[in-house]
N, C-alpha and C. Protein backbone atom coordinates (compact mmCIF):
# COMPACT_ATOMS: atom_id res chain seq x y z
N UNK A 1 38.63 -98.86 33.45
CA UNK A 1 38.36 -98.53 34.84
C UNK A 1 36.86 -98.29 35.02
N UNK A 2 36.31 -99.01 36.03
CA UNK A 2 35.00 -98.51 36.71
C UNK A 2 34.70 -97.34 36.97
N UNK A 3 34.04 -96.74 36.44
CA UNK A 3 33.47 -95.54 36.99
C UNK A 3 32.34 -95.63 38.17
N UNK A 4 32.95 -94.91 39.04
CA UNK A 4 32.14 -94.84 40.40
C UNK A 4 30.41 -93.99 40.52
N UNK A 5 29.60 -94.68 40.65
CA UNK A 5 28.44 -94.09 40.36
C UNK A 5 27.89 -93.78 41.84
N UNK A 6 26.59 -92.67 42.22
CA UNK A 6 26.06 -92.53 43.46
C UNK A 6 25.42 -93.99 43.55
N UNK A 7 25.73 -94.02 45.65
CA UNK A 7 25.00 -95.15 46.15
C UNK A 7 25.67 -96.44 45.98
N UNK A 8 26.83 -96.27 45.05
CA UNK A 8 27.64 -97.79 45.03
C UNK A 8 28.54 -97.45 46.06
N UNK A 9 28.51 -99.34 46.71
CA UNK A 9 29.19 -99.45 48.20
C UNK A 9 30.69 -99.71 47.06
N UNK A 10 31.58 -99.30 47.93
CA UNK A 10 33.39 -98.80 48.24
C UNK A 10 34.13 -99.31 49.04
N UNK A 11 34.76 -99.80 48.54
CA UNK A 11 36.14 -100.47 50.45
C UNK A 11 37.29 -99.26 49.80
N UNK A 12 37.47 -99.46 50.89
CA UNK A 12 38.84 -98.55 51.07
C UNK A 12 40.00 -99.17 50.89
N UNK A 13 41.13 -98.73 50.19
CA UNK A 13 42.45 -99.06 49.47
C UNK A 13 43.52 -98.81 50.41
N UNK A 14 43.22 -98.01 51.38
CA UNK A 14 44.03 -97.07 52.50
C UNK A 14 43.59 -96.66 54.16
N UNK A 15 44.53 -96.54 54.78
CA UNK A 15 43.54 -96.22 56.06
C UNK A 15 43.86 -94.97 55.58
N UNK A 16 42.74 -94.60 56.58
CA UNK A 16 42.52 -92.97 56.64
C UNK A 16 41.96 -92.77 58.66
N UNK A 17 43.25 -92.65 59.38
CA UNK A 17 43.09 -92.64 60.58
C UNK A 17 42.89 -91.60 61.45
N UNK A 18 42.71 -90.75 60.35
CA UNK A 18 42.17 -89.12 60.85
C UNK A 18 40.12 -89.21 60.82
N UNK A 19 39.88 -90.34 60.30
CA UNK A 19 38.41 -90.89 60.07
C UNK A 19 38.46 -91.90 60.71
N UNK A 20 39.30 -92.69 61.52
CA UNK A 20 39.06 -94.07 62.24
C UNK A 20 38.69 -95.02 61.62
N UNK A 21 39.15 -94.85 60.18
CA UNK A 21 38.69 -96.12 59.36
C UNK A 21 40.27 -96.67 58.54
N UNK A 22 40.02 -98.19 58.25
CA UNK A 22 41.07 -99.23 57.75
C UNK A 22 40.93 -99.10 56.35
N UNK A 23 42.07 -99.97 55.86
CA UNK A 23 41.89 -100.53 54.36
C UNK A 23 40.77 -101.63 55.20
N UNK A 24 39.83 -102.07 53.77
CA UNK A 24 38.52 -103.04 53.49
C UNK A 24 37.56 -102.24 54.53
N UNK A 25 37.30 -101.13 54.90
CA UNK A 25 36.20 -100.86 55.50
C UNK A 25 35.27 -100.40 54.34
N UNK A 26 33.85 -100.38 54.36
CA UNK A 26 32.91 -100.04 53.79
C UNK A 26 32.12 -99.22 53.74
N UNK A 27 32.18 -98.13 52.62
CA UNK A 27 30.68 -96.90 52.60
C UNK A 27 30.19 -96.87 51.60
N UNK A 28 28.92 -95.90 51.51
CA UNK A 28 28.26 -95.75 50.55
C UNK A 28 28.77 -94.33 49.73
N UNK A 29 28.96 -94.28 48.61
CA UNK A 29 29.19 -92.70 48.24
C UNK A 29 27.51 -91.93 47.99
N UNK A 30 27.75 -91.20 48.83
CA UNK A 30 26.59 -90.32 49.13
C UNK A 30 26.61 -88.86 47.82
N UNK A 31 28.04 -88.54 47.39
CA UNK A 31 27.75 -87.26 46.51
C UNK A 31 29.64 -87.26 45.33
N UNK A 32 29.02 -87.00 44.48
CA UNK A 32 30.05 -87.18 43.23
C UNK A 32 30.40 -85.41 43.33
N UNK A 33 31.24 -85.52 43.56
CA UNK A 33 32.10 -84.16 43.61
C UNK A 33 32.52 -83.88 42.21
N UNK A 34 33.31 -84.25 41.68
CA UNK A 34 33.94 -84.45 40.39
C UNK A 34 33.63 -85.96 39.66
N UNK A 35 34.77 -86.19 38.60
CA UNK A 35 35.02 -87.36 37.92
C UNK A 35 36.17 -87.95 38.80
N UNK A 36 36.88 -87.35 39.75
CA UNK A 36 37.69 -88.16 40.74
C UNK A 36 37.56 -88.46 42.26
N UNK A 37 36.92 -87.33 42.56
CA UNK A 37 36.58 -87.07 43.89
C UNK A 37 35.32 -87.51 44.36
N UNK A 38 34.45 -88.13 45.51
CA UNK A 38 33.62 -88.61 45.57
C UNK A 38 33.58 -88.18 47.60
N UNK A 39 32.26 -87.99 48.03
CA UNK A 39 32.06 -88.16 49.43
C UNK A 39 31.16 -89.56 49.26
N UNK A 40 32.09 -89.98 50.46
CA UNK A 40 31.54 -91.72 51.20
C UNK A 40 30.95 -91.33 52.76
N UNK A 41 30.34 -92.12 52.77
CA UNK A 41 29.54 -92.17 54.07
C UNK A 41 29.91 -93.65 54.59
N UNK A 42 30.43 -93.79 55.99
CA UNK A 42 30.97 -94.78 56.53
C UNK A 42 29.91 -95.06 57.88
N UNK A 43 29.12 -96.10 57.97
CA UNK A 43 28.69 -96.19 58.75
C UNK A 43 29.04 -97.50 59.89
N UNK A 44 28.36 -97.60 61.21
CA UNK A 44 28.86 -98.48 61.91
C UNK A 44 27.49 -99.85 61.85
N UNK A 45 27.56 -101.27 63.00
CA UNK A 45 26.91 -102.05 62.26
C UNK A 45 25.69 -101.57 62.68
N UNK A 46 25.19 -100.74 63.63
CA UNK A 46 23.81 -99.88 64.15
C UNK A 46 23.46 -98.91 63.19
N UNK A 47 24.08 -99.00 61.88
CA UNK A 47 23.55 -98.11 61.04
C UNK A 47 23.96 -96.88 61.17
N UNK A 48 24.57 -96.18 62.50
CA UNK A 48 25.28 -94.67 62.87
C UNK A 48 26.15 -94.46 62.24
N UNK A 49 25.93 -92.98 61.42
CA UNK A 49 27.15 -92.92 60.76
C UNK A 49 28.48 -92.55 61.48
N UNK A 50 29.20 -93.06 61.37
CA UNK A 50 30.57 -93.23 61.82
C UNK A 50 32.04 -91.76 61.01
N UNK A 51 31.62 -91.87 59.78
CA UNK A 51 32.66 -90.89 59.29
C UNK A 51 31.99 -90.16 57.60
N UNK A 52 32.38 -89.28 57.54
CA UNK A 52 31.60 -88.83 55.94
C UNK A 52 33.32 -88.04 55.45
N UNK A 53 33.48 -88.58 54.55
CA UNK A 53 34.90 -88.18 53.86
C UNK A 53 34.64 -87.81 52.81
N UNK A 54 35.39 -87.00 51.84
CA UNK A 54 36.09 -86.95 50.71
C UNK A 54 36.97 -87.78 50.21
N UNK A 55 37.16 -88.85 49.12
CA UNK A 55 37.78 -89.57 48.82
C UNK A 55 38.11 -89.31 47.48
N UNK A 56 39.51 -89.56 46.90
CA UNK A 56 40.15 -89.49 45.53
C UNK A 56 39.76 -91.31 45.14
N UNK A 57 39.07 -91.50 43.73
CA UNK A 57 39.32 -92.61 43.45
C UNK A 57 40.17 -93.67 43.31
N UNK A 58 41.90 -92.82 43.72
CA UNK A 58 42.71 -94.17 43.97
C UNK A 58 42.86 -94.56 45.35
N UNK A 59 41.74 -94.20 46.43
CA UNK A 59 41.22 -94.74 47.66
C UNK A 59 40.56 -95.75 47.66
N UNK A 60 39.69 -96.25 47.02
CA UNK A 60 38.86 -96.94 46.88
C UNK A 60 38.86 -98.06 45.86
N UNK A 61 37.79 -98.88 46.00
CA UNK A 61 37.15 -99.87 44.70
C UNK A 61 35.95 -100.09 45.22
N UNK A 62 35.27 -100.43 44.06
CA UNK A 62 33.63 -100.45 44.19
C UNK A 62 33.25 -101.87 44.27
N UNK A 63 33.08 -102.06 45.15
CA UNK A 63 32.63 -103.42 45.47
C UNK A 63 30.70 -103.93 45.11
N UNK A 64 30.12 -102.88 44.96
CA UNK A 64 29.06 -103.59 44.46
C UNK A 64 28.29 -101.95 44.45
N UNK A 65 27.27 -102.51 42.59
CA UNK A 65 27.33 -101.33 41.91
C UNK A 65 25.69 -100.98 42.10
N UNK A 66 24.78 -99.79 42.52
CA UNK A 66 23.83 -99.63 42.56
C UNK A 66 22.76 -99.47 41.19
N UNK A 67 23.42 -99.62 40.05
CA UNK A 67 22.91 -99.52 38.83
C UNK A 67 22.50 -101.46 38.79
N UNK A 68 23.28 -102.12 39.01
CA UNK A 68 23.06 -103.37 38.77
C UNK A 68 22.42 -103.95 40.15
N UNK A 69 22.66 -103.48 40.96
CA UNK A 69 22.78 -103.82 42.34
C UNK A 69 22.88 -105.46 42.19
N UNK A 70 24.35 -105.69 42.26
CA UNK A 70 25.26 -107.00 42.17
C UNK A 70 26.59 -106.62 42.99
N UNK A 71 26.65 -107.67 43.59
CA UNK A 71 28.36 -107.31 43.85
C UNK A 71 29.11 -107.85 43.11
N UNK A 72 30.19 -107.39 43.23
CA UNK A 72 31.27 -107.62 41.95
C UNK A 72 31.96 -109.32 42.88
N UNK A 73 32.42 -109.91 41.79
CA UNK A 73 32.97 -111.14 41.99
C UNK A 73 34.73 -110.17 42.28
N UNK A 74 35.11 -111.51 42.78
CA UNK A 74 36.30 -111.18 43.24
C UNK A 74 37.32 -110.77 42.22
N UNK A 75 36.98 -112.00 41.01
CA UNK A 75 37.74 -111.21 39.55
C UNK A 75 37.81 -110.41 39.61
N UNK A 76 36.48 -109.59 39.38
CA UNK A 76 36.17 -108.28 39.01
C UNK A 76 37.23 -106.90 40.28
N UNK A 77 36.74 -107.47 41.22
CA UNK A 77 37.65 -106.58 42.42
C UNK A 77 39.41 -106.57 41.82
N UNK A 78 40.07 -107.85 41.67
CA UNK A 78 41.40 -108.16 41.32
C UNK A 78 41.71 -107.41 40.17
N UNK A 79 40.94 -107.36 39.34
CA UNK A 79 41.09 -106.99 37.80
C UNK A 79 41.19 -105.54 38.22
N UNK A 80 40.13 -104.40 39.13
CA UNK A 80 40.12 -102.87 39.71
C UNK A 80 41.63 -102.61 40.25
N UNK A 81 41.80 -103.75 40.95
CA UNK A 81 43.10 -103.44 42.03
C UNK A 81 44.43 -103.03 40.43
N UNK A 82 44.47 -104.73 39.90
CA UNK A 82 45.42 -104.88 38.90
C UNK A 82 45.85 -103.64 38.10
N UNK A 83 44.34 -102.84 37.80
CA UNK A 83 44.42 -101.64 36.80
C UNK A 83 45.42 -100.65 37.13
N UNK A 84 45.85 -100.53 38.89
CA UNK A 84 46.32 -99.29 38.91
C UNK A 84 47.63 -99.68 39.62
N UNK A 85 48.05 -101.02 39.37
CA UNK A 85 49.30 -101.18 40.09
C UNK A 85 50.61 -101.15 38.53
N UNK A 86 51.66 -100.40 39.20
CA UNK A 86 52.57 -100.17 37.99
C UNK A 86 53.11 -101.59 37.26
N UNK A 87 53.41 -101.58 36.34
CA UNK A 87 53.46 -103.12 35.21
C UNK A 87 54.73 -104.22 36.25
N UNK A 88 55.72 -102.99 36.58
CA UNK A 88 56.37 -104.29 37.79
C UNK A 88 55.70 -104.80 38.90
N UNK A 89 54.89 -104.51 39.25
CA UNK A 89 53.87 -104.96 40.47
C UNK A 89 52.97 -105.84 40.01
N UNK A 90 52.26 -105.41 38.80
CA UNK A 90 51.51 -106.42 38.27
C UNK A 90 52.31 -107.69 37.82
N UNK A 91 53.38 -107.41 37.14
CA UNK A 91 54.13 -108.64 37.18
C UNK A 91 54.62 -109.83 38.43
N UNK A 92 54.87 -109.29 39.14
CA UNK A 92 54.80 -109.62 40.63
C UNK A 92 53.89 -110.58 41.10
N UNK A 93 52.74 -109.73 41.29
CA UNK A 93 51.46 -110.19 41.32
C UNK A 93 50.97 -111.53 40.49
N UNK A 94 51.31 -111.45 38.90
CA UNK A 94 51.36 -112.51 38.21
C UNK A 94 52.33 -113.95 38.72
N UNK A 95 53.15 -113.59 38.89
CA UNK A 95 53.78 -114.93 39.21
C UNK A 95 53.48 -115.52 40.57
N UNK A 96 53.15 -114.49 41.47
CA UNK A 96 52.72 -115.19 42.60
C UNK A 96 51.03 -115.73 42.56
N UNK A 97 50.61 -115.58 41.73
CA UNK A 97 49.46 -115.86 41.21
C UNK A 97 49.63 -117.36 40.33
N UNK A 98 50.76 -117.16 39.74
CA UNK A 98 50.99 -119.06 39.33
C UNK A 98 51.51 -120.04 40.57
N UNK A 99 52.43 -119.34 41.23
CA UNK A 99 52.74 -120.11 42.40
C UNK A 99 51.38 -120.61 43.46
N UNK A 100 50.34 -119.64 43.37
CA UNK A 100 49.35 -120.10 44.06
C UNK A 100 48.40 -121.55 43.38
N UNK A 101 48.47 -121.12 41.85
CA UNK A 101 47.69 -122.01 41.12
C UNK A 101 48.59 -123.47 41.01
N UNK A 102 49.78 -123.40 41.30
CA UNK A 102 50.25 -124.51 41.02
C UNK A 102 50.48 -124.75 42.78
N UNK A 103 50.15 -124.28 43.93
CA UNK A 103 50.20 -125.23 44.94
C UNK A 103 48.61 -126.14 44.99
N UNK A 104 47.50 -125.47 44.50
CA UNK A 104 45.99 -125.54 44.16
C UNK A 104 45.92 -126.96 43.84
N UNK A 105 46.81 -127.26 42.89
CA UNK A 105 46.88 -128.33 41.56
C UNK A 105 47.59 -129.90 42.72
């Protein structure tokens, strides 16, 4: 698992509609609370910040890391998601993942 570092941008896994924000919206984590807990800063496209939360890391994935400053390829995102879905889901996931590769073909 990725460890979430300050200043790496985050999408969201969940809405959180008490913050007016979706799953795939985007912030910056502004302050590391713990090793699980993290505050994000959600801003709008004028740059205004829009919402500042507390988030548990199974809210999120880090979509692009301020140590490298790269964004993560989509692998990389799939592979975050994959980590925390239970082995029947991932299985799931797997076969509909061949069904996709074999309509591709």
């Amino acid at each position: 698992m990725m460890k979430p570092e300050l200043f790496d941008i985050v999408e969201l896994l969940s809405n959180l509609p008490e913050y007016q924000l979706s799953i795939g919206d985007r912030g910056a984590i502004v302050e590391c609370l713990d090793a699980t807990h993290f505050e994000v800063e959600f801003s709008d496209e004028q740059g205004e910040m829009k919402a500042l939360c507390p988030l548990d890391i199974q809210q999120f994935i880090v979509v692009w890391q301020a140590k490298t400053k790269q964004w993560l390829t989509t692998t990389d995102k799939v592979s975050l998601l994959l980590e925390r879905l239970p082995e029947e889901k991932q299985t799931e996931l797997l076969n509909f993942a061949r069904s996709l590769y074999q309509q591709a073909r």
